[in-house]
C-alpha atoms as a PDB file:
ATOM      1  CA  UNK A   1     -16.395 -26.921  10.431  1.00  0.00           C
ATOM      2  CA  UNK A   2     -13.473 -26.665  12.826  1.00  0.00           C
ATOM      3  CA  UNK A   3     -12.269 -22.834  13.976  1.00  0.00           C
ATOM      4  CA  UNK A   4     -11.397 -20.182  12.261  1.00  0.00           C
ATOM      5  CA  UNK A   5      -8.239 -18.261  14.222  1.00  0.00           C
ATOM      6  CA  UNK A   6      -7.439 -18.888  17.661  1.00  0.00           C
ATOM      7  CA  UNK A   7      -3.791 -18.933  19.576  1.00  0.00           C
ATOM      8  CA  UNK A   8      -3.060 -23.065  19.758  1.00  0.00           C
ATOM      9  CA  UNK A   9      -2.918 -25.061  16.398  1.00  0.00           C
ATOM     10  CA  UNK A  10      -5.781 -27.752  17.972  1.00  0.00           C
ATOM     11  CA  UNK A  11      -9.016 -27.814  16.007  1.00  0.00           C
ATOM     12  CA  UNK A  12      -7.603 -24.989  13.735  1.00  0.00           C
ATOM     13  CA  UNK A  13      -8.715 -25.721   9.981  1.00  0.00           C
ATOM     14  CA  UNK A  14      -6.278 -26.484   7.447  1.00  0.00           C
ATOM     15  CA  UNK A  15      -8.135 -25.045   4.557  1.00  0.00           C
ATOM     16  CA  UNK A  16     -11.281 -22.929   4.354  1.00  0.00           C
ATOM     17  CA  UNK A  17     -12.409 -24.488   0.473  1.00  0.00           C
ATOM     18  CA  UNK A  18     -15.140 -22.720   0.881  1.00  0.00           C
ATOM     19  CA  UNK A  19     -13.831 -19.573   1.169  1.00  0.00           C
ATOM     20  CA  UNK A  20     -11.108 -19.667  -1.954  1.00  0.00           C
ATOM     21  CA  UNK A  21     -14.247 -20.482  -3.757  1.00  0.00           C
ATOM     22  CA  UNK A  22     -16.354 -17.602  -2.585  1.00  0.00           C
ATOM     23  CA  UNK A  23     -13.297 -15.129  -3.029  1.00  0.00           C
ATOM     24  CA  UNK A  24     -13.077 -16.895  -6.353  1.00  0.00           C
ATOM     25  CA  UNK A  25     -16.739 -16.101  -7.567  1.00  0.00           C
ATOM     26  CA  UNK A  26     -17.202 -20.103  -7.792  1.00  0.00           C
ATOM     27  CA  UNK A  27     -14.675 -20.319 -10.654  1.00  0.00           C
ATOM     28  CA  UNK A  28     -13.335 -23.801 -10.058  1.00  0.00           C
ATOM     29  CA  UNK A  29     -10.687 -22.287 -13.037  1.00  0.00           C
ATOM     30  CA  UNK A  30      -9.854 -19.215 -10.985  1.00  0.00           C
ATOM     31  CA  UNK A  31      -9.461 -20.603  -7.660  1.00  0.00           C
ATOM     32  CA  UNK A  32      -7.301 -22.950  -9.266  1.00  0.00           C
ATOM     33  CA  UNK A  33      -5.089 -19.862 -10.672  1.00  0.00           C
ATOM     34  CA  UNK A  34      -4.668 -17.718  -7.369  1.00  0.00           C
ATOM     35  CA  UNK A  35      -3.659 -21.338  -5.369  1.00  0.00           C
ATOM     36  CA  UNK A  36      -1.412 -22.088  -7.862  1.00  0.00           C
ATOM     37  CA  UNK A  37       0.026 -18.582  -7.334  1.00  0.00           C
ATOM     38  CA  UNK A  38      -0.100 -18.548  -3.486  1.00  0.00           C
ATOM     39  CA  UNK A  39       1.531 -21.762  -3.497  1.00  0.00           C
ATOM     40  CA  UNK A  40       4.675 -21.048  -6.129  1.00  0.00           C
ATOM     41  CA  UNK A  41       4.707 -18.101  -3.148  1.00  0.00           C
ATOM     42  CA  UNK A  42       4.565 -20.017   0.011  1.00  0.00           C
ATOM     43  CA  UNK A  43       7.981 -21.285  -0.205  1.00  0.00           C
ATOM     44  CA  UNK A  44       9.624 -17.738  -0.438  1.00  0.00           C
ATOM     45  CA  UNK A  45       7.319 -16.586   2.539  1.00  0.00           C
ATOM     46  CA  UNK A  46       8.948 -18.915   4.640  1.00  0.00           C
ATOM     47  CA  UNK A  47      12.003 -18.612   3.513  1.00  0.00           C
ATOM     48  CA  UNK A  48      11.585 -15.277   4.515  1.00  0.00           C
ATOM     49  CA  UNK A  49      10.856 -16.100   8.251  1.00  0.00           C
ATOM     50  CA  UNK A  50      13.761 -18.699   8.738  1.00  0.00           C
ATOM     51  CA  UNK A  51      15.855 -15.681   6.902  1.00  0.00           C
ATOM     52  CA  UNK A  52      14.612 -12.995   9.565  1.00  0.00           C
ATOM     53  CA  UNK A  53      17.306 -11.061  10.600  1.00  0.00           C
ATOM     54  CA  UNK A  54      15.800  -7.806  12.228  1.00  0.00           C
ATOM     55  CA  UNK A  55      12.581  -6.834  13.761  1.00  0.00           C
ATOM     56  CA  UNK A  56      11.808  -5.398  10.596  1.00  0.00           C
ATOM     57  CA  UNK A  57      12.711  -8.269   8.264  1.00  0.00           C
ATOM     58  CA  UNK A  58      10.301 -10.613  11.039  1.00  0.00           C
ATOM     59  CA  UNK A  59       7.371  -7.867  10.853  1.00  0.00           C
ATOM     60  CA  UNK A  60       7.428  -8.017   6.916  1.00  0.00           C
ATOM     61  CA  UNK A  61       7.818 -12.003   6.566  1.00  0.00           C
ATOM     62  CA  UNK A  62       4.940 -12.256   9.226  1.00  0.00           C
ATOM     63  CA  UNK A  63       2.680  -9.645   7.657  1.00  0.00           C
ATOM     64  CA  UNK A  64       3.092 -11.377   4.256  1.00  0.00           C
ATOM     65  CA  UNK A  65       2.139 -14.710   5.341  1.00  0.00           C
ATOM     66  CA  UNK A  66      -0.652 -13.560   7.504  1.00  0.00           C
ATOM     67  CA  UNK A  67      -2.560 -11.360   4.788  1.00  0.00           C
ATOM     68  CA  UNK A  68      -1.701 -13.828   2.350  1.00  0.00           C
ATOM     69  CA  UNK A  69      -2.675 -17.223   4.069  1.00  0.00           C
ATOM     70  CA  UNK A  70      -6.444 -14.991   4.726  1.00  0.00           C
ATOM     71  CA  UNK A  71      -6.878 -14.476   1.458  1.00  0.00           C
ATOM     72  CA  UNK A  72      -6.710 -17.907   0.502  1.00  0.00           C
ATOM     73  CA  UNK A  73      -8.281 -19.523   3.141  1.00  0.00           C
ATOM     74  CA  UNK A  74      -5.120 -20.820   4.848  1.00  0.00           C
ATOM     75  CA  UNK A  75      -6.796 -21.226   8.185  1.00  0.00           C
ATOM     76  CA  UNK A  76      -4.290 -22.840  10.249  1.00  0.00           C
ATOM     77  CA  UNK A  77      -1.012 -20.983   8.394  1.00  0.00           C
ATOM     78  CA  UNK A  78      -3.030 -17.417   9.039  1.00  0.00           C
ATOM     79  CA  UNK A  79      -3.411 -18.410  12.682  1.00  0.00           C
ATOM     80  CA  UNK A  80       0.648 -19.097  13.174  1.00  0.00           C
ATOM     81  CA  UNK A  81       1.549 -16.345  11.275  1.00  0.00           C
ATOM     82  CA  UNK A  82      -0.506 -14.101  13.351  1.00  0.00           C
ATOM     83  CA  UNK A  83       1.253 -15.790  16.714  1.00  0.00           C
ATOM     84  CA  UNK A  84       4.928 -15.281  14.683  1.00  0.00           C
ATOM     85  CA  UNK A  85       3.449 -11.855  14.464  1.00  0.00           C
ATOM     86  CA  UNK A  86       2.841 -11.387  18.425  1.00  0.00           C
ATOM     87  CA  UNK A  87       6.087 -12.526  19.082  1.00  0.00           C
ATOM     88  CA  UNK A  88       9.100  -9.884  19.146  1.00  0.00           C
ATOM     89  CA  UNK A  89      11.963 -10.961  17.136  1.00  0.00           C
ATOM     90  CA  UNK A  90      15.156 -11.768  18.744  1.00  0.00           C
ATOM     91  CA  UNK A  91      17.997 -13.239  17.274  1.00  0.00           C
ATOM     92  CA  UNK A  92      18.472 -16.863  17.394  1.00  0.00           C
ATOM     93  CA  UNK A  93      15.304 -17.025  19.361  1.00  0.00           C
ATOM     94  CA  UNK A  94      14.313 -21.039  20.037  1.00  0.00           C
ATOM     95  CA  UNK A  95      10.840 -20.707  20.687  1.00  0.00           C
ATOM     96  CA  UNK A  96      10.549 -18.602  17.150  1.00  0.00           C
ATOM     97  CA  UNK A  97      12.691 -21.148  15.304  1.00  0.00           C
ATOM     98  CA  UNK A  98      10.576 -23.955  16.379  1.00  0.00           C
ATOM     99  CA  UNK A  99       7.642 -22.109  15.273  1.00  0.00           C
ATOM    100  CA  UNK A 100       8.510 -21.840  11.986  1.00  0.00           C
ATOM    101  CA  UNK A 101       8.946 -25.401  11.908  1.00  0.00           C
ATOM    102  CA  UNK A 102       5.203 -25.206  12.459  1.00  0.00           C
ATOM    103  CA  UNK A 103       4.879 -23.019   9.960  1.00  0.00           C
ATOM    104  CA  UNK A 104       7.008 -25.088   6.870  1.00  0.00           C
ATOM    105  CA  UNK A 105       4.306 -27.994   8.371  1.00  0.00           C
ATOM    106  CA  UNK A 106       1.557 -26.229   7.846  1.00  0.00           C
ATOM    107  CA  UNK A 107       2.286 -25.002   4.569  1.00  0.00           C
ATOM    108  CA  UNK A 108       2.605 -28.824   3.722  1.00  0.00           C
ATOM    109  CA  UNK A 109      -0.540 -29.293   5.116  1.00  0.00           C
ATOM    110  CA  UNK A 110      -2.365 -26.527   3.168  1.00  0.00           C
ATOM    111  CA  UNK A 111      -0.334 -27.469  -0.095  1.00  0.00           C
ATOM    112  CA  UNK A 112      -1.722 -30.892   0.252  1.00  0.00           C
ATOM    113  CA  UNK A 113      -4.931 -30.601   1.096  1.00  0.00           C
ATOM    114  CA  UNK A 114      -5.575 -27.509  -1.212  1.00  0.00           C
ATOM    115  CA  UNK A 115      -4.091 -29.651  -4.266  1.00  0.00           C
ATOM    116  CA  UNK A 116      -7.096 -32.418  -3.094  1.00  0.00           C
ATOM    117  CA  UNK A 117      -9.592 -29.704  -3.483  1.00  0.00           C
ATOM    118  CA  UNK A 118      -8.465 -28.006  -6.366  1.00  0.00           C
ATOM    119  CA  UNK A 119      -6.536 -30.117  -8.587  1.00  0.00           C
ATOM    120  CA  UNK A 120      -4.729 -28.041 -11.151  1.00  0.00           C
ATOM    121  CA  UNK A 121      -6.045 -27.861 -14.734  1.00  0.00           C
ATOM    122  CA  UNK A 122      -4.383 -28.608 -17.987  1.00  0.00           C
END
């Protein structure tokens, strides 16, 4: 298993299955339900980051993404989140802008390989 955490994206897990399924109980149908909820969510969280306007706005976006991407086992989305969360905010800031570009690819990451894991039920 790669990492879990760490400052630089290299060798930084996309997903952690097995924890979802552990925080799940090993209900395939469950840990089907909170991804499916985490990921109708994912787009607003980083929505929220591009949308940062204040230090308080960036502290919020970055708090909700980090807690959020733990509890589901969002390895690599936790680990940028808690780097957008080391970084002050300023205002048209490059180096944060191109981070959240990381950010909206890692959420494509996790969406994908997430889906692979635990297809959705019908």
């Amino acid at each position: 298993m790669q990492k879990r955490g760490g400052s630089g994206q290299t060798g930084v897990a996309v997903f952690d299955h097995a924890f979802l399924s552990e925080y799940s109980m090993q209900d395939q149908k469950l840990a089907t339900e909170i991804l499916e909820l985490f990921l109708v969510q994912l787009p607003a969280m980083v929505k929220a980051l591009e949308a940062a306007d204040s230090e308080t706005a960036w502290n919020f976006a970055t708090h909700t993404l980090r807690g959020s991407s733990a509890t589901m086992g969002a390895l690599r989305l936790q680990s940028l989140a808690a780097e957008l969360d080391a970084m002050p905010f300023r205002a048209g800031d490059n180096i944060r802008l191109l981070r959240v570009q990381a950010v909206k690819a890692a959420a494509a990451d996790f969406e994908r390989t997430a889906r692979k894991a635990f297809p959705a039920q019908g």
